[in-house]
N, C-alpha and C. Protein backbone atom coordinates (compact mmCIF):
# COMPACT_ATOMS: atom_id res chain seq x y z
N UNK A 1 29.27 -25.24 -0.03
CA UNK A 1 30.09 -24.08 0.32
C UNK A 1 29.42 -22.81 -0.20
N UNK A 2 29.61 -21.56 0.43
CA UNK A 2 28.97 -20.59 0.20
C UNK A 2 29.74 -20.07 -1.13
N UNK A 3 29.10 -19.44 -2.20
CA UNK A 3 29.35 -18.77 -3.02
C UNK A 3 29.79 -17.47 -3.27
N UNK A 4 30.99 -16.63 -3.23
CA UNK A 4 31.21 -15.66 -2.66
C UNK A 4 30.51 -14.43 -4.08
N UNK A 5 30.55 -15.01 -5.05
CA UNK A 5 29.96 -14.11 -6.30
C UNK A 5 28.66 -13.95 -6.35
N UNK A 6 27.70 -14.63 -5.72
CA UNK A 6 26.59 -13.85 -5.22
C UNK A 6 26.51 -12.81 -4.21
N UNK A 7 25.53 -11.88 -4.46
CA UNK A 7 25.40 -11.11 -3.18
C UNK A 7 24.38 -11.11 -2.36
N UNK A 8 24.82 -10.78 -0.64
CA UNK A 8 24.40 -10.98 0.13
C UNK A 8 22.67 -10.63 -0.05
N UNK A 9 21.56 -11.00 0.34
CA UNK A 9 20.45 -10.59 0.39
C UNK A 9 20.30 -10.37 1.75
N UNK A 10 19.28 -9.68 2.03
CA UNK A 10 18.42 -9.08 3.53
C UNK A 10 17.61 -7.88 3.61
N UNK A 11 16.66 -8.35 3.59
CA UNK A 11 15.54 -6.87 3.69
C UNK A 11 15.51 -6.15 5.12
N UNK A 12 15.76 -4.79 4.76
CA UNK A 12 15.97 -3.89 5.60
C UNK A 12 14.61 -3.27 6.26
N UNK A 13 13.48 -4.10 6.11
CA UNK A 13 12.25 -3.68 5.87
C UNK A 13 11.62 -4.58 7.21
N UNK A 14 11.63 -6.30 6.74
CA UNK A 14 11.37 -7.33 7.43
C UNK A 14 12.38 -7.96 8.31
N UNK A 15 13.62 -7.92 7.82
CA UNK A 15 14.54 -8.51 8.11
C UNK A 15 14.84 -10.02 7.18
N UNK A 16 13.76 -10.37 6.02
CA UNK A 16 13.99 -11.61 5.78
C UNK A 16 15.24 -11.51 4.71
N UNK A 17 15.74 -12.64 4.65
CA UNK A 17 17.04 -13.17 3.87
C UNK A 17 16.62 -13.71 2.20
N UNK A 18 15.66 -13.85 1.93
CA UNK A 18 15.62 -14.31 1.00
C UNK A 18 15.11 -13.22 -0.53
N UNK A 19 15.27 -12.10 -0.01
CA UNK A 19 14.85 -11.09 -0.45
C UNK A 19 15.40 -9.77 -0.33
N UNK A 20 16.09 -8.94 -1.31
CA UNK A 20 15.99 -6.92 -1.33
C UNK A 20 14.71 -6.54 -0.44
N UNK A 21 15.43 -4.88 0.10
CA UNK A 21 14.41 -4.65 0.17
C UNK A 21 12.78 -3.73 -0.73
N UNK A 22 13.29 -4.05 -1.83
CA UNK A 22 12.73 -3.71 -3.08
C UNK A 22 11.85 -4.66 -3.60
N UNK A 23 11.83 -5.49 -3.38
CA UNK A 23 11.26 -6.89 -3.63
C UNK A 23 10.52 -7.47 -2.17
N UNK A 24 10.44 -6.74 -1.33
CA UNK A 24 9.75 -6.99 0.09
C UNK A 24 8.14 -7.52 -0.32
N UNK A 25 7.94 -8.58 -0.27
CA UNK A 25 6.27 -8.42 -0.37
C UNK A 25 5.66 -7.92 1.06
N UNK A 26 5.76 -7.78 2.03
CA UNK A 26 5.37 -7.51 3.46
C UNK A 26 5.42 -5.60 3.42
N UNK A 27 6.91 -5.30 2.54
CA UNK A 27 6.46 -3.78 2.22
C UNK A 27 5.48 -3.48 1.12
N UNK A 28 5.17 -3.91 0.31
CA UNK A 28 4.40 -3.53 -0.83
C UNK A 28 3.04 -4.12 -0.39
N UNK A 29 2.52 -5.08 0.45
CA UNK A 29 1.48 -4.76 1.13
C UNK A 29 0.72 -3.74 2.34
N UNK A 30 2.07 -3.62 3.14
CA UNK A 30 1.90 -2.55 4.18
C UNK A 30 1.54 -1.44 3.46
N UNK A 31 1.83 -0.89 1.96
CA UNK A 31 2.22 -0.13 1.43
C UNK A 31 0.71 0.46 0.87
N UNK A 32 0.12 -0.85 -0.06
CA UNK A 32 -1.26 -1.15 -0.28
C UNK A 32 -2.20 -0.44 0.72
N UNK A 33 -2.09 -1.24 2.10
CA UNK A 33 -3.05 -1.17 2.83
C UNK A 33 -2.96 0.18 3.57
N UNK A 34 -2.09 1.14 3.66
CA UNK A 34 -1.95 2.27 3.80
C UNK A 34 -2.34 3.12 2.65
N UNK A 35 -2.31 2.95 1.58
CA UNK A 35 -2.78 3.86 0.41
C UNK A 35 -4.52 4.02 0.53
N UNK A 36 -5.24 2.63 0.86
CA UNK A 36 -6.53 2.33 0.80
C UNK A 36 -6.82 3.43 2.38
N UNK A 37 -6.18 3.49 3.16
CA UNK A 37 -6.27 4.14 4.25
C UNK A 37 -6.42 5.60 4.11
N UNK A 38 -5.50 6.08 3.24
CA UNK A 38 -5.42 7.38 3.30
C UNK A 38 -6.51 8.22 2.44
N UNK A 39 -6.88 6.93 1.04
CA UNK A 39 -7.81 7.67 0.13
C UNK A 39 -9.32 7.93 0.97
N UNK A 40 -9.38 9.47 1.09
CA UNK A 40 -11.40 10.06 1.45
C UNK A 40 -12.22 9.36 1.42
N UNK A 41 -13.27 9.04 2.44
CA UNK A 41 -14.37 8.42 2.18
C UNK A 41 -15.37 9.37 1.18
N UNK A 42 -15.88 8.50 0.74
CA UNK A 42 -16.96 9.28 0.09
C UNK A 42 -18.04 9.48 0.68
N UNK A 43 -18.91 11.13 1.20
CA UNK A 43 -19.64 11.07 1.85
C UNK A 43 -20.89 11.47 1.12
N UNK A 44 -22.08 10.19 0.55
CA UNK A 44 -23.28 10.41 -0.04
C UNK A 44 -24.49 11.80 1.06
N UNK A 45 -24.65 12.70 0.29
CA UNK A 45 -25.87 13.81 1.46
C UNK A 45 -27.30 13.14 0.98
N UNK A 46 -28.17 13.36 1.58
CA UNK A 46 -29.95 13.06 1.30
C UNK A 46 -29.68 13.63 0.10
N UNK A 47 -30.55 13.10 -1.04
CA UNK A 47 -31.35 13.69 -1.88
C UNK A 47 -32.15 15.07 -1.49
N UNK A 48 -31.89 16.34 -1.93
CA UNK A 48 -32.66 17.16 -1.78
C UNK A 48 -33.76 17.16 -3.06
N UNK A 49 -34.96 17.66 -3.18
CA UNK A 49 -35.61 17.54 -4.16
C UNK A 49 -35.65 19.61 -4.37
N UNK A 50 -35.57 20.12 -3.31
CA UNK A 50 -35.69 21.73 -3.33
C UNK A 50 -34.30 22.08 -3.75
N UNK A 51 -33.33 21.64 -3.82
CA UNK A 51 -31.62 21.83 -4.14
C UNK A 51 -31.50 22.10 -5.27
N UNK A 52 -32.78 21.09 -6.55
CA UNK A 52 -32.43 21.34 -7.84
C UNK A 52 -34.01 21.18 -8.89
N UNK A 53 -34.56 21.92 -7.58
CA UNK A 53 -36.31 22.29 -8.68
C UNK A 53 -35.82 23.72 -9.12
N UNK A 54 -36.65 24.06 -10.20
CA UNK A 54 -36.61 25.26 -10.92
C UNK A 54 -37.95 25.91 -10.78
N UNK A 55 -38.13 26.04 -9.55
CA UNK A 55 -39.42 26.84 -9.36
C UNK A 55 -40.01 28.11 -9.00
């Protein structure tokens, strides 16, 4: 029989039942893989050797 003193779970995120949506692992990866997305590439230029002679 169902237990009425627990509370209901359902992620508002995935839809799964066994989980808040605070506790989503499917959000906290989406989440991840969007952060890695947004951070700048780093763009290496040639070596100049005339950029930093003192001549």
């Amino acid at each position: 029989m169902l237990n009425p003193d627990t509370p209901a779970k359902c992620c508002s995120y995935c839809g799964g039942r066994d989980h808040d949506f605070e506790e989503c692992p499917k959000r906290k990866a989406d989440a991840e893989k969007e952060k890695v997305e947004r951070e700048p590439a780093v763009i290496r230029l040639p070596y100049s050797r005339h950029a930093s002679s003192n001549q």
